[in-house]
C-alpha atoms as a PDB file:
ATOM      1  CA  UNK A   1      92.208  12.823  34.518  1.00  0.00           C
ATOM      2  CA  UNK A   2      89.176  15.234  34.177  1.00  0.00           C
ATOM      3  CA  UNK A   3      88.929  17.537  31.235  1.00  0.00           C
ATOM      4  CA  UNK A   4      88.874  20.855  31.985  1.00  0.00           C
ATOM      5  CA  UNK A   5      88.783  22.946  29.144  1.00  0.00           C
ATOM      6  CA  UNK A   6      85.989  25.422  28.498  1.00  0.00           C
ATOM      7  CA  UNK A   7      83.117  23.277  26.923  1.00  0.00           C
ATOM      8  CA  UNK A   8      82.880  21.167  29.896  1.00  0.00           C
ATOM      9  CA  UNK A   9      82.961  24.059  31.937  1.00  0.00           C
ATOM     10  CA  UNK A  10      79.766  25.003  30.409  1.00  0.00           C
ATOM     11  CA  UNK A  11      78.381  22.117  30.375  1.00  0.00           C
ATOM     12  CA  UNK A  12      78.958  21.564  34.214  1.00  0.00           C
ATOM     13  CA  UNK A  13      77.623  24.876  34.791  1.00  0.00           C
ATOM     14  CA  UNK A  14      74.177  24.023  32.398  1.00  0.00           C
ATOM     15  CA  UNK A  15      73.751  20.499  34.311  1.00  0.00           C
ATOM     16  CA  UNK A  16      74.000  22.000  37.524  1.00  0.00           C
ATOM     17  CA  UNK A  17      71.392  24.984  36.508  1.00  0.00           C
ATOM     18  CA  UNK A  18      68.682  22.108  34.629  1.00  0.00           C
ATOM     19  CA  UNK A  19      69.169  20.204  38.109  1.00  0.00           C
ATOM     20  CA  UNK A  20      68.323  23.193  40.503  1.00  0.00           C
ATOM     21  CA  UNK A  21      65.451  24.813  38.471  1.00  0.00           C
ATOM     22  CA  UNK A  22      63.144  24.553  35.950  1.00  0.00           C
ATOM     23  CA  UNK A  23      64.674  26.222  33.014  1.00  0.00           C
ATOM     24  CA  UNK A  24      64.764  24.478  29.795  1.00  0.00           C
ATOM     25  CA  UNK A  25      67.812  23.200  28.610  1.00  0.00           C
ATOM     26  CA  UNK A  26      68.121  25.912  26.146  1.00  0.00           C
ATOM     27  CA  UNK A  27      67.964  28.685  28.185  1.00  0.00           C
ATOM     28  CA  UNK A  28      70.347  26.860  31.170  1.00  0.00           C
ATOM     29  CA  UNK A  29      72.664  26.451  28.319  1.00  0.00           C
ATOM     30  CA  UNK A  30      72.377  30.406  27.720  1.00  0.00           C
ATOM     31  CA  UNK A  31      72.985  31.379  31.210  1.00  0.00           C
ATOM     32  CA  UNK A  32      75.912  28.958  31.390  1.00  0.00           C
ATOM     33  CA  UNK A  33      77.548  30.704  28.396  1.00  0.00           C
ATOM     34  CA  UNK A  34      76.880  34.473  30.147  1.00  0.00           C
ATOM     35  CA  UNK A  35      78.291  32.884  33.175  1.00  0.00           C
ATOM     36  CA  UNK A  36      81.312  31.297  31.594  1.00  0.00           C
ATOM     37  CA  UNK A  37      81.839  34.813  29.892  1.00  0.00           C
ATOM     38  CA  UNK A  38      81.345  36.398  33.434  1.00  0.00           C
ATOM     39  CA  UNK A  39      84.364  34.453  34.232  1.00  0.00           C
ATOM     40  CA  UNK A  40      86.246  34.839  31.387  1.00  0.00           C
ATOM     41  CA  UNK A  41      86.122  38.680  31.248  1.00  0.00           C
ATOM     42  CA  UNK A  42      86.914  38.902  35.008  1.00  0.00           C
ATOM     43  CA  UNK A  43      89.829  37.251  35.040  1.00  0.00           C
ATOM     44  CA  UNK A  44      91.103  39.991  32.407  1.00  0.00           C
ATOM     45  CA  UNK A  45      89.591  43.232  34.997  1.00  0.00           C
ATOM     46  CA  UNK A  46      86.614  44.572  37.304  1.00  0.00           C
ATOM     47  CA  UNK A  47      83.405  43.534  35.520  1.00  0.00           C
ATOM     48  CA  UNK A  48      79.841  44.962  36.571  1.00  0.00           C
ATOM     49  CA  UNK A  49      76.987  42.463  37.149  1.00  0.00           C
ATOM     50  CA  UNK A  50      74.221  42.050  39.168  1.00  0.00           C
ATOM     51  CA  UNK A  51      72.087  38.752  40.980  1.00  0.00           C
ATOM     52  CA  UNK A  52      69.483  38.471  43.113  1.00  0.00           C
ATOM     53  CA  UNK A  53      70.042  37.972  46.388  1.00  0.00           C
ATOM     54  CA  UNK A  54      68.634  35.407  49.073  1.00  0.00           C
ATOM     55  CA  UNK A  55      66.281  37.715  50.655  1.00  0.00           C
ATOM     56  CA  UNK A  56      65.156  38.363  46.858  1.00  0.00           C
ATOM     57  CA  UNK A  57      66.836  41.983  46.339  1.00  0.00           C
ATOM     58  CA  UNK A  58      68.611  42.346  43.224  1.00  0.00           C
ATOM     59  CA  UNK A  59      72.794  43.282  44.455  1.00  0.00           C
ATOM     60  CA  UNK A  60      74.621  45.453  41.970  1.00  0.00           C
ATOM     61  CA  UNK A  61      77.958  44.692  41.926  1.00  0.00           C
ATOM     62  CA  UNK A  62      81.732  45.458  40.966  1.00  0.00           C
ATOM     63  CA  UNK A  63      84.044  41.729  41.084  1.00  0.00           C
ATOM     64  CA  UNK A  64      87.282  40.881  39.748  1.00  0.00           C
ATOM     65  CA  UNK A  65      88.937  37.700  39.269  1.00  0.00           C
ATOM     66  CA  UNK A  66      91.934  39.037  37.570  1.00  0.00           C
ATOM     67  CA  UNK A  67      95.413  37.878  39.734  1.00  0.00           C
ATOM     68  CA  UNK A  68      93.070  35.523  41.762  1.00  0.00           C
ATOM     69  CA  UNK A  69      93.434  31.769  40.553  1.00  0.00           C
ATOM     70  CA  UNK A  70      91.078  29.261  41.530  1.00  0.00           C
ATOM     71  CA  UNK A  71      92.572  27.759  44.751  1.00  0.00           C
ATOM     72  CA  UNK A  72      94.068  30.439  45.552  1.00  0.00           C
ATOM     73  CA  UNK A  73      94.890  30.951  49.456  1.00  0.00           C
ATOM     74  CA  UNK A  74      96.190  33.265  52.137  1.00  0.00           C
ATOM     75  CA  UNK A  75      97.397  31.763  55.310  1.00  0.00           C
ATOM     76  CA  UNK A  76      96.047  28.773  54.563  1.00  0.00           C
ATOM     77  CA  UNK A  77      92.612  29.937  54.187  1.00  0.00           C
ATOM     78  CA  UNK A  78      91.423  29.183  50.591  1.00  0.00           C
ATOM     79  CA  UNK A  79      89.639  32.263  48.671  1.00  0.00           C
ATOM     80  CA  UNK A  80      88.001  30.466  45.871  1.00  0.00           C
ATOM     81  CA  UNK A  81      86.927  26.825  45.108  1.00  0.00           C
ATOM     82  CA  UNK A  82      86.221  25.175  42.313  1.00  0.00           C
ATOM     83  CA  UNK A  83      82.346  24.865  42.270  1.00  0.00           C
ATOM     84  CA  UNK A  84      79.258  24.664  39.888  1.00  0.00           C
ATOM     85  CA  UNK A  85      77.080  25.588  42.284  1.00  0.00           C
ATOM     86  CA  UNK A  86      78.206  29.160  42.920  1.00  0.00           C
ATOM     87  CA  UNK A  87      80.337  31.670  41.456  1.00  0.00           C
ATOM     88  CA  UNK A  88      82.817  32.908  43.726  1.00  0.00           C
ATOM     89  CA  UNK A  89      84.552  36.857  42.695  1.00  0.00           C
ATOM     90  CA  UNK A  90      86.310  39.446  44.249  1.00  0.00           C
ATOM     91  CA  UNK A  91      84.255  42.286  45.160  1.00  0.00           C
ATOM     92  CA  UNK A  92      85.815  45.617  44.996  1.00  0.00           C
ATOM     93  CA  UNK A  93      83.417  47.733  46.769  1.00  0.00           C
ATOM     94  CA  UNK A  94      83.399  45.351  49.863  1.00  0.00           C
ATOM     95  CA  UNK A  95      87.062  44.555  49.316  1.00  0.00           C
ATOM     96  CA  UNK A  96      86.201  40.794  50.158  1.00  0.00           C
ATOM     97  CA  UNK A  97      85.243  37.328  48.575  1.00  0.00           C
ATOM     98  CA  UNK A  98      81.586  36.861  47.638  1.00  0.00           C
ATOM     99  CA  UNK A  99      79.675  34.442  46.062  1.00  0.00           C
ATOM    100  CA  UNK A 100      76.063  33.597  44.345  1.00  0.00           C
ATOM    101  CA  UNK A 101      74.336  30.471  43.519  1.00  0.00           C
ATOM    102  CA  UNK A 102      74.413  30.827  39.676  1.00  0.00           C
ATOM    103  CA  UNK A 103      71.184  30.539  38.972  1.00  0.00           C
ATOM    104  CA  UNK A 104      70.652  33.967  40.909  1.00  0.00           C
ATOM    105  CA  UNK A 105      72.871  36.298  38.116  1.00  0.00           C
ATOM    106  CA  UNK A 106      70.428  38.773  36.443  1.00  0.00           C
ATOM    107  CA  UNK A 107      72.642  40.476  34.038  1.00  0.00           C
ATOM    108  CA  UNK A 108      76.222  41.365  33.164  1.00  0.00           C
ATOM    109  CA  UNK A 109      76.963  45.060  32.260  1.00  0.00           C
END
């Protein structure tokens, strides 16, 4: 049975951020915490944020996790997955999924 409480979240999100860049492990552990808190505040409402994008553009943007649980599915079609990799919201000015790599988020607001 895998744990799944908060720490390891974190610490899944840091490992994952150390393997894909070059950040020391203090400051993966950093964005890992503003990520889990990213998470945390929007599952309680809309939350503004912004990442860079692929074509290197920084994306302002309004998401929402709140009512959305991980797994979640319409028709079949699954919304969000479980991943360390990315960070998958609810964008409310595009009315749609998105996602990021997590090592793209700039800043929370």
């Amino acid at each position: 049975m895998e744990k799944s409480n908060f720490r390891v979240r974190v610490m899944k999100y840091a490992h994952q951020l150390a393997k894909t860049t070059e950040y020391t492990w203090k400051i993966c552990l950093i964005k890992a915490w503003e990520l889990y808190r990213l998470a945390k505040n929007m599952r309680k409402g809309i939350v503004k944020f912004a990442f860079q994008k692929v074509d290197g553009s920084i994306r302002h943007a309004s998401g929402t996790l709140y009512n959305l649980p991980a797994g979640t599915s319409i028709h079949g079609k699954k919304l969000t997955k479980p991943s360390y990799k990315t960070f998958a919201y609810f964008d409310v000015d595009k009315g749609e999924m998105r996602c990021f790599k997590i090592e793209n988020l700039v800043t929370v607001y």
